[in-house]
C-alpha atoms as a PDB file:
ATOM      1  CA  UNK A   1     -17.225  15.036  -5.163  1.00  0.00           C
ATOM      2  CA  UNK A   2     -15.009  15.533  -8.157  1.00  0.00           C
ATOM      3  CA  UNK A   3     -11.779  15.489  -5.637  1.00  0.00           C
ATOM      4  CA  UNK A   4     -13.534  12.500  -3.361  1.00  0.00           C
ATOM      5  CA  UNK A   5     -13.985  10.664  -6.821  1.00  0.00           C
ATOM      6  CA  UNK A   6      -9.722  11.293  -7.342  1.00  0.00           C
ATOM      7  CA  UNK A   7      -8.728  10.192  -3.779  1.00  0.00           C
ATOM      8  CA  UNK A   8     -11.100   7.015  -3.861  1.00  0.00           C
ATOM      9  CA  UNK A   9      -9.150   6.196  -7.872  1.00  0.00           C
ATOM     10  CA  UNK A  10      -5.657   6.540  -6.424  1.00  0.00           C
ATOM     11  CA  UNK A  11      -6.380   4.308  -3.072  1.00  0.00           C
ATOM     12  CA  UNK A  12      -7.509   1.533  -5.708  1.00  0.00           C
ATOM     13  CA  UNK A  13      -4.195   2.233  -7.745  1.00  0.00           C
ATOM     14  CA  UNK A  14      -1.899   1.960  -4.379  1.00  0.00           C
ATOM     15  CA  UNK A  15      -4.177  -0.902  -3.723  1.00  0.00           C
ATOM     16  CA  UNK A  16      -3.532  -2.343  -7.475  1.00  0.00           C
ATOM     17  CA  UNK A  17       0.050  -1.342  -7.681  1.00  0.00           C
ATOM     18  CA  UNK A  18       0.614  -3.270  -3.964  1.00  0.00           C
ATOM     19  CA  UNK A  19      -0.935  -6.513  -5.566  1.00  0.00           C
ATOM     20  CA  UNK A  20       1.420  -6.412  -8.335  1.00  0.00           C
ATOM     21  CA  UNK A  21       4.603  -6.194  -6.824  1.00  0.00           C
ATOM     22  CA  UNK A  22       4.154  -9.597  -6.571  1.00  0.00           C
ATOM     23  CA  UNK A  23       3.586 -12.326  -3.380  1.00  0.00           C
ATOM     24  CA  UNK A  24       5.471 -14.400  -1.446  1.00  0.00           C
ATOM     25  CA  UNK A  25       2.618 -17.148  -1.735  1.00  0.00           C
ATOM     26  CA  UNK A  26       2.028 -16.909   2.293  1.00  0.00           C
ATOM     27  CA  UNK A  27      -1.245 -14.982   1.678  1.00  0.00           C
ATOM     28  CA  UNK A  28      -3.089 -18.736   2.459  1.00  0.00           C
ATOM     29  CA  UNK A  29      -2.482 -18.522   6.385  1.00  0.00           C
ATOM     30  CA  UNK A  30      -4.592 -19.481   8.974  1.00  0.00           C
ATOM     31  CA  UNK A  31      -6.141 -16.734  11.032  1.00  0.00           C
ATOM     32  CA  UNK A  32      -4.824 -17.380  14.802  1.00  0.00           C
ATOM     33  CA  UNK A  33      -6.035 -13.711  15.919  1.00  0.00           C
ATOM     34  CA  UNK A  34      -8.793 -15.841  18.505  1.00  0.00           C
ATOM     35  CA  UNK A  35      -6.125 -18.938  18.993  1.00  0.00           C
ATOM     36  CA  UNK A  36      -4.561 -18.095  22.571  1.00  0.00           C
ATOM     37  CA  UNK A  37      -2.115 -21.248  21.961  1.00  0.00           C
ATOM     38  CA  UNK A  38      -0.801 -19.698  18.890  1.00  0.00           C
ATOM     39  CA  UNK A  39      -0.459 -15.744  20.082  1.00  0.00           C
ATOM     40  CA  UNK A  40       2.404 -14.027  19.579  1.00  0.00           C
ATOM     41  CA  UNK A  41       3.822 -10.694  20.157  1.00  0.00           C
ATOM     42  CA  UNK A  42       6.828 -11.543  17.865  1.00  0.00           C
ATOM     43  CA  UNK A  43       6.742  -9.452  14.585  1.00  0.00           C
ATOM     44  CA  UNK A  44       5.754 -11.196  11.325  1.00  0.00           C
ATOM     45  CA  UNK A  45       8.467 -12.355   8.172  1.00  0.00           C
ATOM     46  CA  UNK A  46      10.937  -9.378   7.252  1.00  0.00           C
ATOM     47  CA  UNK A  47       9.587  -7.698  10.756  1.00  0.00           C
ATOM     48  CA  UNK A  48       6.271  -6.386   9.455  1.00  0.00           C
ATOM     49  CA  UNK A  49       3.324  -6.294  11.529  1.00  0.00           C
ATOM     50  CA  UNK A  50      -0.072  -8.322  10.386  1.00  0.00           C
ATOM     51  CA  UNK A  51      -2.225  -5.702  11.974  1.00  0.00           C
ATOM     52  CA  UNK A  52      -1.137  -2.934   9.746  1.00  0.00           C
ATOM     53  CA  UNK A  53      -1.683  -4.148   6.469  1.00  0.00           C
ATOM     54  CA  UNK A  54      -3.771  -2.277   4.405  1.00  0.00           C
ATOM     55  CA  UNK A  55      -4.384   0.945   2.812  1.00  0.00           C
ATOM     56  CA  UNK A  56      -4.091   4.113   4.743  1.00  0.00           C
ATOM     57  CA  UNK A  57      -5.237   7.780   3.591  1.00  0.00           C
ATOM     58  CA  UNK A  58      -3.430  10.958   5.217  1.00  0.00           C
ATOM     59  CA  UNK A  59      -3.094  14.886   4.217  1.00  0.00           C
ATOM     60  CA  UNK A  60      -0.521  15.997   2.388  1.00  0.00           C
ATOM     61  CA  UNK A  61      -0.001  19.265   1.927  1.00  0.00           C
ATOM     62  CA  UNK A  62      -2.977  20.250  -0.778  1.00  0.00           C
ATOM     63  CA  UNK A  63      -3.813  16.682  -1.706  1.00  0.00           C
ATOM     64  CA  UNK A  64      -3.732  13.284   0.140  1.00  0.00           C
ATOM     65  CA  UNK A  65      -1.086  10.787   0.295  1.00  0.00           C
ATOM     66  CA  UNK A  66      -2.151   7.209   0.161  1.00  0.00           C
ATOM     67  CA  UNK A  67       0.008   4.084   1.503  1.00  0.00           C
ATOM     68  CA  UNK A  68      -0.628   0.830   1.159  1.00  0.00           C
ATOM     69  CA  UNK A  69       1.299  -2.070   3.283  1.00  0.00           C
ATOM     70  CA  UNK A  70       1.174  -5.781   2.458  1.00  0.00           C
ATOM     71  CA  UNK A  71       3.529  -7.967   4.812  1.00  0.00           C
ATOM     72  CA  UNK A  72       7.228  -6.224   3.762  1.00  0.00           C
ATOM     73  CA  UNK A  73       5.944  -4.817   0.827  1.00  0.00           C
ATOM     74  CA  UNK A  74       5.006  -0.590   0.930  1.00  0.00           C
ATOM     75  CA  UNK A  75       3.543   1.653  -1.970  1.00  0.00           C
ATOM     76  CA  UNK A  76       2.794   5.412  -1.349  1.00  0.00           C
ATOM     77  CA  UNK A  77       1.210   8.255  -3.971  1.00  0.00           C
ATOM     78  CA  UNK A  78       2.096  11.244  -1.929  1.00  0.00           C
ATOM     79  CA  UNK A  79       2.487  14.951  -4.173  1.00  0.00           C
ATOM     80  CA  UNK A  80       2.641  13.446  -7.589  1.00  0.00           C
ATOM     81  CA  UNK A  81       5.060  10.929  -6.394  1.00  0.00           C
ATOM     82  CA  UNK A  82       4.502   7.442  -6.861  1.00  0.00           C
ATOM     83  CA  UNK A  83       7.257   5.484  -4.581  1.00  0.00           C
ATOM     84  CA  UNK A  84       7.368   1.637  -3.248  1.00  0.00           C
ATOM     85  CA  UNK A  85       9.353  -0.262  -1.010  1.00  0.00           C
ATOM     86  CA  UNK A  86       9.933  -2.108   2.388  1.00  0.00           C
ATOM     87  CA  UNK A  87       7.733  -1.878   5.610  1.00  0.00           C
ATOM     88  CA  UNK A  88      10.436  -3.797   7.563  1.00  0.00           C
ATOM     89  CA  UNK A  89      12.087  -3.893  11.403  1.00  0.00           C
ATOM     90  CA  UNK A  90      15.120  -2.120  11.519  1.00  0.00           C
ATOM     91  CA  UNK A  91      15.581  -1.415  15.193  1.00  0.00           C
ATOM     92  CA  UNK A  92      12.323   0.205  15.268  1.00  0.00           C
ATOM     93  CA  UNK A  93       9.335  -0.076  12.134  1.00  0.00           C
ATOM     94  CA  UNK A  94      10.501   1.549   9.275  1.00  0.00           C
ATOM     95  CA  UNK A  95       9.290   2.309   6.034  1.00  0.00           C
ATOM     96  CA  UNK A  96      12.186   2.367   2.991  1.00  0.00           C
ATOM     97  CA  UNK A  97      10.711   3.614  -0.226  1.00  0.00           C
ATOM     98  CA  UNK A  98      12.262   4.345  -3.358  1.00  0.00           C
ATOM     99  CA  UNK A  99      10.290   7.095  -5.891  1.00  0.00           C
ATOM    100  CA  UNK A 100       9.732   6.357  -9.442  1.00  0.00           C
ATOM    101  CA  UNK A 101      10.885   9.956 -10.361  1.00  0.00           C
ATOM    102  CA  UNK A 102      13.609  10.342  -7.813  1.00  0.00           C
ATOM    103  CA  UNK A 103      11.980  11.948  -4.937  1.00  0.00           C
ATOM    104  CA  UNK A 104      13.565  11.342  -1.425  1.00  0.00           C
ATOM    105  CA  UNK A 105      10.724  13.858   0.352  1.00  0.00           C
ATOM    106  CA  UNK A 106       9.574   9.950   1.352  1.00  0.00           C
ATOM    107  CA  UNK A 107      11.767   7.507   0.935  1.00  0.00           C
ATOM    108  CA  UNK A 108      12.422   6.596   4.697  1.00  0.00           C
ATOM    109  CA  UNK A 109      10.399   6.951   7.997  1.00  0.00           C
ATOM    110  CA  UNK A 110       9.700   5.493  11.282  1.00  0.00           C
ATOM    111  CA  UNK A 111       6.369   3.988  11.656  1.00  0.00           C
ATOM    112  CA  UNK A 112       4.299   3.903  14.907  1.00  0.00           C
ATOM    113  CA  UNK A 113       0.905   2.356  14.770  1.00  0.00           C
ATOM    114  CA  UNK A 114      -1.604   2.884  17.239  1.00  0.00           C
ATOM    115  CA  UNK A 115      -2.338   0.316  19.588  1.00  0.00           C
ATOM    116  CA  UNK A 116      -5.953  -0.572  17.725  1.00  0.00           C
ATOM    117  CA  UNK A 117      -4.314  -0.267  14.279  1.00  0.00           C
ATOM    118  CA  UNK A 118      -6.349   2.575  12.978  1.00  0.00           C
ATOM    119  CA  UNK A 119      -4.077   5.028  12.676  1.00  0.00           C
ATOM    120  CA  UNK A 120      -0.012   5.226  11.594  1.00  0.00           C
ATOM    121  CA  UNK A 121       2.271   7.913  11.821  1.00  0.00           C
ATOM    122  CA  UNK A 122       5.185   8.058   9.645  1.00  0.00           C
ATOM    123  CA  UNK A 123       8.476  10.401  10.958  1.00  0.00           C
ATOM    124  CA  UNK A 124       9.902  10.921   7.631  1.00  0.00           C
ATOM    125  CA  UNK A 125      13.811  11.668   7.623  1.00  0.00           C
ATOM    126  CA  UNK A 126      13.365  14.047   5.159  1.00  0.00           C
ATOM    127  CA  UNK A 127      10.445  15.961   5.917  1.00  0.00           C
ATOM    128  CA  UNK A 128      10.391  18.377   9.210  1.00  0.00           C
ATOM    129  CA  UNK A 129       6.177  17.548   9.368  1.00  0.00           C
ATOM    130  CA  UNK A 130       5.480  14.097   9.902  1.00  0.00           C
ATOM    131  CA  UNK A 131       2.383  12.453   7.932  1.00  0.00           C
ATOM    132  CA  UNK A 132      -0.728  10.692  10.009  1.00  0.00           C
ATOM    133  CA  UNK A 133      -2.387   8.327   7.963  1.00  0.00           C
ATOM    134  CA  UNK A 134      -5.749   6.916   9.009  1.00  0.00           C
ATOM    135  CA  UNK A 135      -6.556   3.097   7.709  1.00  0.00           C
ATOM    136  CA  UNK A 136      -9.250   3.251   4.737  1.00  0.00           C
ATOM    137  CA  UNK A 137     -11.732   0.581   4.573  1.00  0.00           C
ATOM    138  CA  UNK A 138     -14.305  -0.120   1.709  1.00  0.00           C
ATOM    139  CA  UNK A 139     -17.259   1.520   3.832  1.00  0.00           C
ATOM    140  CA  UNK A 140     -14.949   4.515   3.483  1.00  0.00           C
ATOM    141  CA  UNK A 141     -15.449   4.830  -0.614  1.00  0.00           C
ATOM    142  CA  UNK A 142     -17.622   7.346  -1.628  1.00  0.00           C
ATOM    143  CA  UNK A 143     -20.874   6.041  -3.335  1.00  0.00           C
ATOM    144  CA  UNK A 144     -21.615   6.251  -7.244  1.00  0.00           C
ATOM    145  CA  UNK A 145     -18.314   5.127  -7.930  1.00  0.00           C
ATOM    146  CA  UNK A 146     -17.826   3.344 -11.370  1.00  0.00           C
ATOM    147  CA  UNK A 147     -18.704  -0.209 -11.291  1.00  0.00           C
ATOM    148  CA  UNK A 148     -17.793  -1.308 -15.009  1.00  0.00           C
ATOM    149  CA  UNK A 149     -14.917  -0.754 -17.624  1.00  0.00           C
ATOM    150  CA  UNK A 150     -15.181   2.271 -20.110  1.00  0.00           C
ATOM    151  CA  UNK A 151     -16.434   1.436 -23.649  1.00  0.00           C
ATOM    152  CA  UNK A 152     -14.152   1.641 -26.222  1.00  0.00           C
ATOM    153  CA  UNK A 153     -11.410  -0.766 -25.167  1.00  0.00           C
ATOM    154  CA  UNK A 154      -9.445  -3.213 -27.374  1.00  0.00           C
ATOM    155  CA  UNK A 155     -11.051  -6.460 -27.120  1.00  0.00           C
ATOM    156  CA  UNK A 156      -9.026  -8.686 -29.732  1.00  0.00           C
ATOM    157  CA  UNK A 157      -6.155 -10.406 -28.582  1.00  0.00           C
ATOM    158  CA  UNK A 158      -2.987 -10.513 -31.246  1.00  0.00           C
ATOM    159  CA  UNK A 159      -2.678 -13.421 -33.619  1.00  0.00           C
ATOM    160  CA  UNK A 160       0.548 -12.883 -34.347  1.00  0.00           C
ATOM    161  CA  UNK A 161       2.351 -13.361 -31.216  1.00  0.00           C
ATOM    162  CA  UNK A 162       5.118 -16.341 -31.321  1.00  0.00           C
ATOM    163  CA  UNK A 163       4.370 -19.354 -29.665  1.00  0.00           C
ATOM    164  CA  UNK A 164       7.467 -21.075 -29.677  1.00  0.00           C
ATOM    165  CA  UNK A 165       9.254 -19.193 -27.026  1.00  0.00           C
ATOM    166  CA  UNK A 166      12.029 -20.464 -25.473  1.00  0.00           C
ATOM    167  CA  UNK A 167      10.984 -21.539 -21.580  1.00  0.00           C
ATOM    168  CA  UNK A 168      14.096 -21.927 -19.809  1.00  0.00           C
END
């Protein structure tokens, strides 16, 4: 439970981290998956496919790595590593990550989805064993997960912060 509990806290970091790496303000678009006018087997912006967002959970080595795609934007937590990047077209899908620390185990890798979108694999460069993630959904959680912030947090804002800052 106790290793369920870690898996299920660093698929809502990826997912947290993704979110803040900022937005393109295209998130607003109109769903045109039952439009047959509107179909298109043309890749979305920057070469990404739509049907592969989301967070995805594989085995890696003794733990699990966890990667998280959002349009061109990728984040993966893979063996203490903590890398983000592009999920682009570059004659093929790619993945091009950069690691906080410095790692290049993961840092670039040809993605194949399956055809229903369930499942990626990810030929790393520099890896001989390639990595098959599975897409995590929120029925995948495990139960009795935390629901509300520790106690014991700050809860007054600072008064003395300047609010005169230049704006341009």
């Amino acid at each position: 439970m106790k290793k369920a509990v870690s898996i299920a806290g660093t698929v809502a970091a990826a997912a947290l981290l993704l979110t803040a790496c900022g937005s393109d303000g295209g998130d607003d678009k109109k769903d045109t998956s039952k439009d047959p006018s509107s179909a298109s087997s043309a890749p979305a912006e920057g070469g990404a496919d739509t049907k592969v967002s989301g967070t995805y959970v594989a085995k890696a080595g003794d733990g699990a790595a966890i990667l998280s795609i959002s349009g061109k934007k990728a984040v993966l937590m893979a063996d203490k590593h903590v890398c983000n990047g592009e999920y682009a077209d570059m004659g093929g899908k790619m993945l091009m990550l950069k690691c906080a620390d410095g790692n290049t185990d993961r840092s670039a890798g040809k993605v194949t989805a399956s055809a229903d979108g369930k499942t990626l694999t990810v030929d790393w460069d520099a890896l001989a064993k390639n990595d098959t993630f599975i897409k995590a959904t929120p029925g995948d959680l495990p139960s009795g997960m935390p629901t509300s912030l520790p106690s014991g947090l700050p809860s007054g804002v600072p008064t003395d912060v300047p609010t005169d800052l230049p704006t341009g």
